[in-house]
N, C-alpha and C. Protein backbone atom coordinates (compact mmCIF):
# COMPACT_ATOMS: atom_id res chain seq x y z
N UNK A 1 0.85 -1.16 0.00
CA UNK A 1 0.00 0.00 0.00
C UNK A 1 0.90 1.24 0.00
N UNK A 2 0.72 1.98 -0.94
CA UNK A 2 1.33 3.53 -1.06
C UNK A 2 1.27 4.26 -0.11
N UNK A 3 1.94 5.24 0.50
CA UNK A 3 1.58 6.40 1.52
C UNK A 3 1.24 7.17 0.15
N UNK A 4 -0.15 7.91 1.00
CA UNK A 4 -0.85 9.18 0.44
C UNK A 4 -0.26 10.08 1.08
N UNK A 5 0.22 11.13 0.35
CA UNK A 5 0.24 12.42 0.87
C UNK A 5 -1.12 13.67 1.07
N UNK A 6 -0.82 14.36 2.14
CA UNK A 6 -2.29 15.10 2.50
C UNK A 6 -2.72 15.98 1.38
N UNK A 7 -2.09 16.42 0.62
CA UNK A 7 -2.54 17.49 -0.19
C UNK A 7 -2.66 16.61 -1.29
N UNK A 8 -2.89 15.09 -1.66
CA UNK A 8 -3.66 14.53 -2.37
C UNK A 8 -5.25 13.83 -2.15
N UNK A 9 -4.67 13.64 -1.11
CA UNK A 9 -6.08 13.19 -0.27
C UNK A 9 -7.41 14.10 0.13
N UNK A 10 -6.88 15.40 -0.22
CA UNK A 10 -7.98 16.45 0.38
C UNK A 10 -8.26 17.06 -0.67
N UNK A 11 -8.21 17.18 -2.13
CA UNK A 11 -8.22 18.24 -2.69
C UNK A 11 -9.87 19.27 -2.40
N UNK A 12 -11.13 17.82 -2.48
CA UNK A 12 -12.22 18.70 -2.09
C UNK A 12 -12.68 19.34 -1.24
N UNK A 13 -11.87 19.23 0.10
CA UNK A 13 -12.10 20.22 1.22
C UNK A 13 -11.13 21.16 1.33
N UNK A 14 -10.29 21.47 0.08
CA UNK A 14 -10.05 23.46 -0.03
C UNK A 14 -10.55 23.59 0.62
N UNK A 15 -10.71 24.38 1.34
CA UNK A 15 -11.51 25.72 1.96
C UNK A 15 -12.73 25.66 2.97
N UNK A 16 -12.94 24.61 3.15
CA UNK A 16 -13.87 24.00 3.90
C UNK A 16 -13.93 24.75 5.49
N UNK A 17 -12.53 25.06 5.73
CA UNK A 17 -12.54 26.03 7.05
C UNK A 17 -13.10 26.86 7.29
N UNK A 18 -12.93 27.91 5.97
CA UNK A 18 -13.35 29.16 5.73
C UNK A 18 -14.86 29.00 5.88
N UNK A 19 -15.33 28.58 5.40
CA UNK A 19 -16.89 27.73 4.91
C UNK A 19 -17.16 28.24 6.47
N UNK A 20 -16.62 27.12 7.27
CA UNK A 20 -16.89 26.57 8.73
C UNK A 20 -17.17 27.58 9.72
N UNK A 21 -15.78 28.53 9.27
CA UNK A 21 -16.08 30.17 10.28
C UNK A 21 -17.24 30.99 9.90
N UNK A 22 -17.45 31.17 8.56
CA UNK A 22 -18.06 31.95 8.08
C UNK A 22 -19.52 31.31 8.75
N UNK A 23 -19.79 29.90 9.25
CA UNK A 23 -21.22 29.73 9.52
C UNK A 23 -21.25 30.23 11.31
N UNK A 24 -19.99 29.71 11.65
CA UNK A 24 -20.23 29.50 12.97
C UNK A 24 -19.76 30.84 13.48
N UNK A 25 -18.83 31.90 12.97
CA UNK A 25 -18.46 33.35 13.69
C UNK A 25 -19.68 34.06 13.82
N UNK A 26 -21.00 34.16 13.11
CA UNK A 26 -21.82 35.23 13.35
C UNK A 26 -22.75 34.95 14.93
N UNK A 27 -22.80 33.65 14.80
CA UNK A 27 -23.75 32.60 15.92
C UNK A 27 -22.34 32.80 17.13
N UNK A 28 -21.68 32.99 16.90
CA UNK A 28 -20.34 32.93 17.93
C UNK A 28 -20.43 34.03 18.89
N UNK A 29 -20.46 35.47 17.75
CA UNK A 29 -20.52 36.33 18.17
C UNK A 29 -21.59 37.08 18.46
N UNK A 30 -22.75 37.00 18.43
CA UNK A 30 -24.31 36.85 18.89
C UNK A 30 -24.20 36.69 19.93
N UNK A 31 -23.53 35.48 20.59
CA UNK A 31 -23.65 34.82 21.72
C UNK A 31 -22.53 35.60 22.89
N UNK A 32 -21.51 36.37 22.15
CA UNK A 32 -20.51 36.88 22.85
C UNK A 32 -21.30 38.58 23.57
N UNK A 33 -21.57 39.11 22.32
CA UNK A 33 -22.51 40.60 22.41
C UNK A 33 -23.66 40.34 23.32
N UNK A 34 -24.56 39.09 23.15
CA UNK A 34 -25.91 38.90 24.02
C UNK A 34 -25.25 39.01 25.40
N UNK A 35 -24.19 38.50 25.49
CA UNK A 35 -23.49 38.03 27.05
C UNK A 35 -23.66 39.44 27.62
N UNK A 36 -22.80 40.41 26.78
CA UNK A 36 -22.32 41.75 27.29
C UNK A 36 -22.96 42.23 27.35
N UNK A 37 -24.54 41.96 26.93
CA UNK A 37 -25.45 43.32 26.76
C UNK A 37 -26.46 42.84 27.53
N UNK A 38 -26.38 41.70 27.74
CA UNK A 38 -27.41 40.90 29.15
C UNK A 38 -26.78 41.88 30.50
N UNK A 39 -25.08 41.89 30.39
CA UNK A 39 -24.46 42.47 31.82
C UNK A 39 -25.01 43.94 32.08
N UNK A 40 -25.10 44.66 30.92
CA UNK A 40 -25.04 45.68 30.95
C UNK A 40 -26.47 46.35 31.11
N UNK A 41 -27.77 45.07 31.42
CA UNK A 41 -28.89 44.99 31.23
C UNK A 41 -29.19 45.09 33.07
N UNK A 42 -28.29 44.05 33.13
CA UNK A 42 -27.91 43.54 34.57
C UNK A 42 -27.82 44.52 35.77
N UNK A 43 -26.52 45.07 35.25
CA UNK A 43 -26.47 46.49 36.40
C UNK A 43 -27.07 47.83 36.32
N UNK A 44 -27.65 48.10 34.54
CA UNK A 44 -28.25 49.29 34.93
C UNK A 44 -29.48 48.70 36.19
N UNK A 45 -30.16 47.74 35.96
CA UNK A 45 -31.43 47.43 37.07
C UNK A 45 -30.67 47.27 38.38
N UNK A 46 -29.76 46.83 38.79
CA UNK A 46 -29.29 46.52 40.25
C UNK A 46 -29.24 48.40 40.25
N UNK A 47 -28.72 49.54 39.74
CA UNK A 47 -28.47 50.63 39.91
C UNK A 47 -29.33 51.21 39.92
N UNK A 48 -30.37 50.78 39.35
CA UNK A 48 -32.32 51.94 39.35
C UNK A 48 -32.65 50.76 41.15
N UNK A 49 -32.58 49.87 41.25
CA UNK A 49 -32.59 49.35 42.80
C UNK A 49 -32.04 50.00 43.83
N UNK A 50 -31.10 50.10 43.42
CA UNK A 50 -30.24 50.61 44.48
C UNK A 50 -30.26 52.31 44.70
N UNK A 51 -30.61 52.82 43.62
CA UNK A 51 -30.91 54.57 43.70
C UNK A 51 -32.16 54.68 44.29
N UNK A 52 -33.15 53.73 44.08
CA UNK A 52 -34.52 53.55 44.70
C UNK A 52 -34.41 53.53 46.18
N UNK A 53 -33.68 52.81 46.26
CA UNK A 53 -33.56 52.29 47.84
C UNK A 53 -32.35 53.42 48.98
N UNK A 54 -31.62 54.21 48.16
CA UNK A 54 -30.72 55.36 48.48
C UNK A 54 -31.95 56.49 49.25
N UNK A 55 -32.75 56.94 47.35
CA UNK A 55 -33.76 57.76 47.86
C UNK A 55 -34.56 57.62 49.05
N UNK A 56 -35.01 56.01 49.16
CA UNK A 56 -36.31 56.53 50.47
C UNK A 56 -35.56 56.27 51.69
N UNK A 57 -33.84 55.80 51.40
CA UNK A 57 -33.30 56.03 52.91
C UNK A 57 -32.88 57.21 53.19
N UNK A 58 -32.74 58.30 52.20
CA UNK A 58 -32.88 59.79 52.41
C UNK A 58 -34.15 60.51 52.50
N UNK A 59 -35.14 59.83 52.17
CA UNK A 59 -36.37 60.19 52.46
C UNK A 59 -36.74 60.31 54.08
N UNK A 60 -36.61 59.19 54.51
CA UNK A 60 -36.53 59.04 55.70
C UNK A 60 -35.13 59.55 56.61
N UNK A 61 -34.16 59.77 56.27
CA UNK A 61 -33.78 60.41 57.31
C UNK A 61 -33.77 61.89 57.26
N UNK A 62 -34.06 62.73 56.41
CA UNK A 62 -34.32 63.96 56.23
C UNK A 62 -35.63 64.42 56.73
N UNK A 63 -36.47 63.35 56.74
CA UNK A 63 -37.73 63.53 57.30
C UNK A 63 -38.35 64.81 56.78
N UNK A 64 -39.48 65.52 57.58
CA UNK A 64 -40.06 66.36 57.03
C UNK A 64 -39.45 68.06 56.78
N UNK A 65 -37.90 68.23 56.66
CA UNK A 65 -37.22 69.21 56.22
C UNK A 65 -37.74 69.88 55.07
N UNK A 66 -37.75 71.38 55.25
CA UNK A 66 -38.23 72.22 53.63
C UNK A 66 -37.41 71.33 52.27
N UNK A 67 -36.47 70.72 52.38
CA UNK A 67 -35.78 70.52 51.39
C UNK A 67 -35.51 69.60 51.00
N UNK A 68 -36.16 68.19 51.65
CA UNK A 68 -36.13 66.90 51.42
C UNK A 68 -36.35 66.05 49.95
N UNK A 69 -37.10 66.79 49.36
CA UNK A 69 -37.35 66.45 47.52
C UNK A 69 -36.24 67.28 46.98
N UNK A 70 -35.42 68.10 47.52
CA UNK A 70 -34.27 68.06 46.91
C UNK A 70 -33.15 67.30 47.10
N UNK A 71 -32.93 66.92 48.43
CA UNK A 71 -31.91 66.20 48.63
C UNK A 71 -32.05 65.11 48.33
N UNK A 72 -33.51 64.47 48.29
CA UNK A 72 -33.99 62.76 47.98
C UNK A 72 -33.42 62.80 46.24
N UNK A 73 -33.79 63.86 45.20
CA UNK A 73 -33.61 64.08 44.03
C UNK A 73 -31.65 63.94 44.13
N UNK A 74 -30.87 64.27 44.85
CA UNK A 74 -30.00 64.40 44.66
C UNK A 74 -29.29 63.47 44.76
N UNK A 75 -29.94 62.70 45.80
CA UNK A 75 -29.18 61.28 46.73
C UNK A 75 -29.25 60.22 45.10
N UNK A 76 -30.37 60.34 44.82
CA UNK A 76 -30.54 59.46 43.55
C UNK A 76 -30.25 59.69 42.44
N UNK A 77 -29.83 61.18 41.71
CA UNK A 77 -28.87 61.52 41.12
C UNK A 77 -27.34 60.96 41.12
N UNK A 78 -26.68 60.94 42.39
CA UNK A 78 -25.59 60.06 42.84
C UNK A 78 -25.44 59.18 42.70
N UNK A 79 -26.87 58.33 43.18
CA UNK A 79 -26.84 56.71 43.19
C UNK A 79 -26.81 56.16 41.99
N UNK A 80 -27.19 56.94 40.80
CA UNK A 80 -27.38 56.40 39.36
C UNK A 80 -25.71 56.97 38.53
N UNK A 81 -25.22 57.28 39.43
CA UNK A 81 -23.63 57.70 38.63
C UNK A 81 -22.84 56.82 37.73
N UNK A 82 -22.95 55.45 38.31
CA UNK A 82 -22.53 53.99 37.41
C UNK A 82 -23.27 53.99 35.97
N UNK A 83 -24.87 54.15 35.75
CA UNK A 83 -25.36 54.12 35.03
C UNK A 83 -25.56 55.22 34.06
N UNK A 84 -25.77 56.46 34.77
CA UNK A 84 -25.49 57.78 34.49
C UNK A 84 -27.01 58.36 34.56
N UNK A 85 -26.92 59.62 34.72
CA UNK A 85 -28.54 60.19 35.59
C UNK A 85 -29.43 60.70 33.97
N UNK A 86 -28.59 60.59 32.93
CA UNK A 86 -29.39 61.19 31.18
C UNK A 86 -30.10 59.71 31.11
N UNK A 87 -29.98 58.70 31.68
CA UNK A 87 -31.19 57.60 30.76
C UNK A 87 -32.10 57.39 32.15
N UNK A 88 -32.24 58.43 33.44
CA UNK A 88 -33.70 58.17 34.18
C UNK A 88 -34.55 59.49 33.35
N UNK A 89 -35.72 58.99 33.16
CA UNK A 89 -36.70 59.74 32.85
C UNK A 89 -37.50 60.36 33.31
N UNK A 90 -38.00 59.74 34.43
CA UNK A 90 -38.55 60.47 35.79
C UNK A 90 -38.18 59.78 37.29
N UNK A 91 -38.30 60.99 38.01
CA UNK A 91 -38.35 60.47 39.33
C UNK A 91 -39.91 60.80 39.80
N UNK A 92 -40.56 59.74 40.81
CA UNK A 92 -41.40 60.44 41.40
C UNK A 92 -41.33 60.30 43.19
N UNK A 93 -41.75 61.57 43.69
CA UNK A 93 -41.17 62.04 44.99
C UNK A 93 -42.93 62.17 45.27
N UNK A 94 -43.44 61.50 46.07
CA UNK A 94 -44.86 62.06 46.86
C UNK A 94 -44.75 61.85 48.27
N UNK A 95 -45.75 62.21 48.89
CA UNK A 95 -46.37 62.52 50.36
C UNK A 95 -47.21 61.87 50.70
N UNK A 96 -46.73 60.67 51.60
CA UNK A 96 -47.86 59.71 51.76
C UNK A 96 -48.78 60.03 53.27
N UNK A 97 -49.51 60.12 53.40
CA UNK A 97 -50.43 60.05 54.58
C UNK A 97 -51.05 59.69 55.73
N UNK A 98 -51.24 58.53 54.98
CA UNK A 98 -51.32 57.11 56.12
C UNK A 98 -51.21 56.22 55.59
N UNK A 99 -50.73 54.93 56.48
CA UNK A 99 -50.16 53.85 56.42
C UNK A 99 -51.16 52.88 54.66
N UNK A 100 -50.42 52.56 54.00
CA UNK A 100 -52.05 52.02 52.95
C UNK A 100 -52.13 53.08 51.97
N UNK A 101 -51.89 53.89 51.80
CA UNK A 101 -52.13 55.04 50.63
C UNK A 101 -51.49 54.55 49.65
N UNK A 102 -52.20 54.55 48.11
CA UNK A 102 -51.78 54.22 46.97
C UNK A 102 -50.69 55.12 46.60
N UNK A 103 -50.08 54.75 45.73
CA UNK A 103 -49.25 55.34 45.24
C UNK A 103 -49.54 56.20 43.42
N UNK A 104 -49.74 57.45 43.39
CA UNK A 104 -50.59 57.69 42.40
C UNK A 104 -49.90 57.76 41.44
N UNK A 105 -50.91 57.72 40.03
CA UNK A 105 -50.75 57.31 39.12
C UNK A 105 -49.95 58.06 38.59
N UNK A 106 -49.10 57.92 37.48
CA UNK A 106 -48.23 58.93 36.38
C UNK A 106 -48.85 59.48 35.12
């Protein structure tokens, strides 16, 4: 029996690699971008949590001060610094009454 050499034995899979990336890099990288943009999905919400939860602990300790919807506005300004304060759209700051009061509508 002869030894074959490789570059006789293959001639029809030329390029077959190329083929191979070209199917599997777009699905590759889909999967690489989804990753990063899941993360980035990830912490803006832990950061609207956590500015949430900043505000009504400045809510409460400022208590009923003339200036408390400013400083609550500010505390959560801060708290969104990771994420950055241009993609919140609104804040809402109300005055609740008694214990059970809805929270009104927007």
């Amino acid at each position: 029996m002869a030894a074959v050499s490789s570059a006789q034995r293959r001639p029809r899979e030329r390029g077959s690699a190329i083929v191979e990336a070209a199917l599997v890099a777009p699905v590759f990288f889909m999967m690489i971008f989804g990753i990063m943009e899941a993360g980035v999905l990830f912490r803006n919400a832990l950061t609207t949590t956590n500015a949430s939860r900043e505000g009504a602990r400045a809510a409460s300790v400022f208590g009923r001060a003339a200036e408390t919807d400013f400083l609550i506005l500010q505390t959560v300004k801060h708290s969104v610094s990771a994420m950055g304060a241009d993609k919140i759209e609104f804040v809402v700051v109300y005055k609740i009454d008694e214990v059970g009061d809805p929270v009104p509508s927007i």
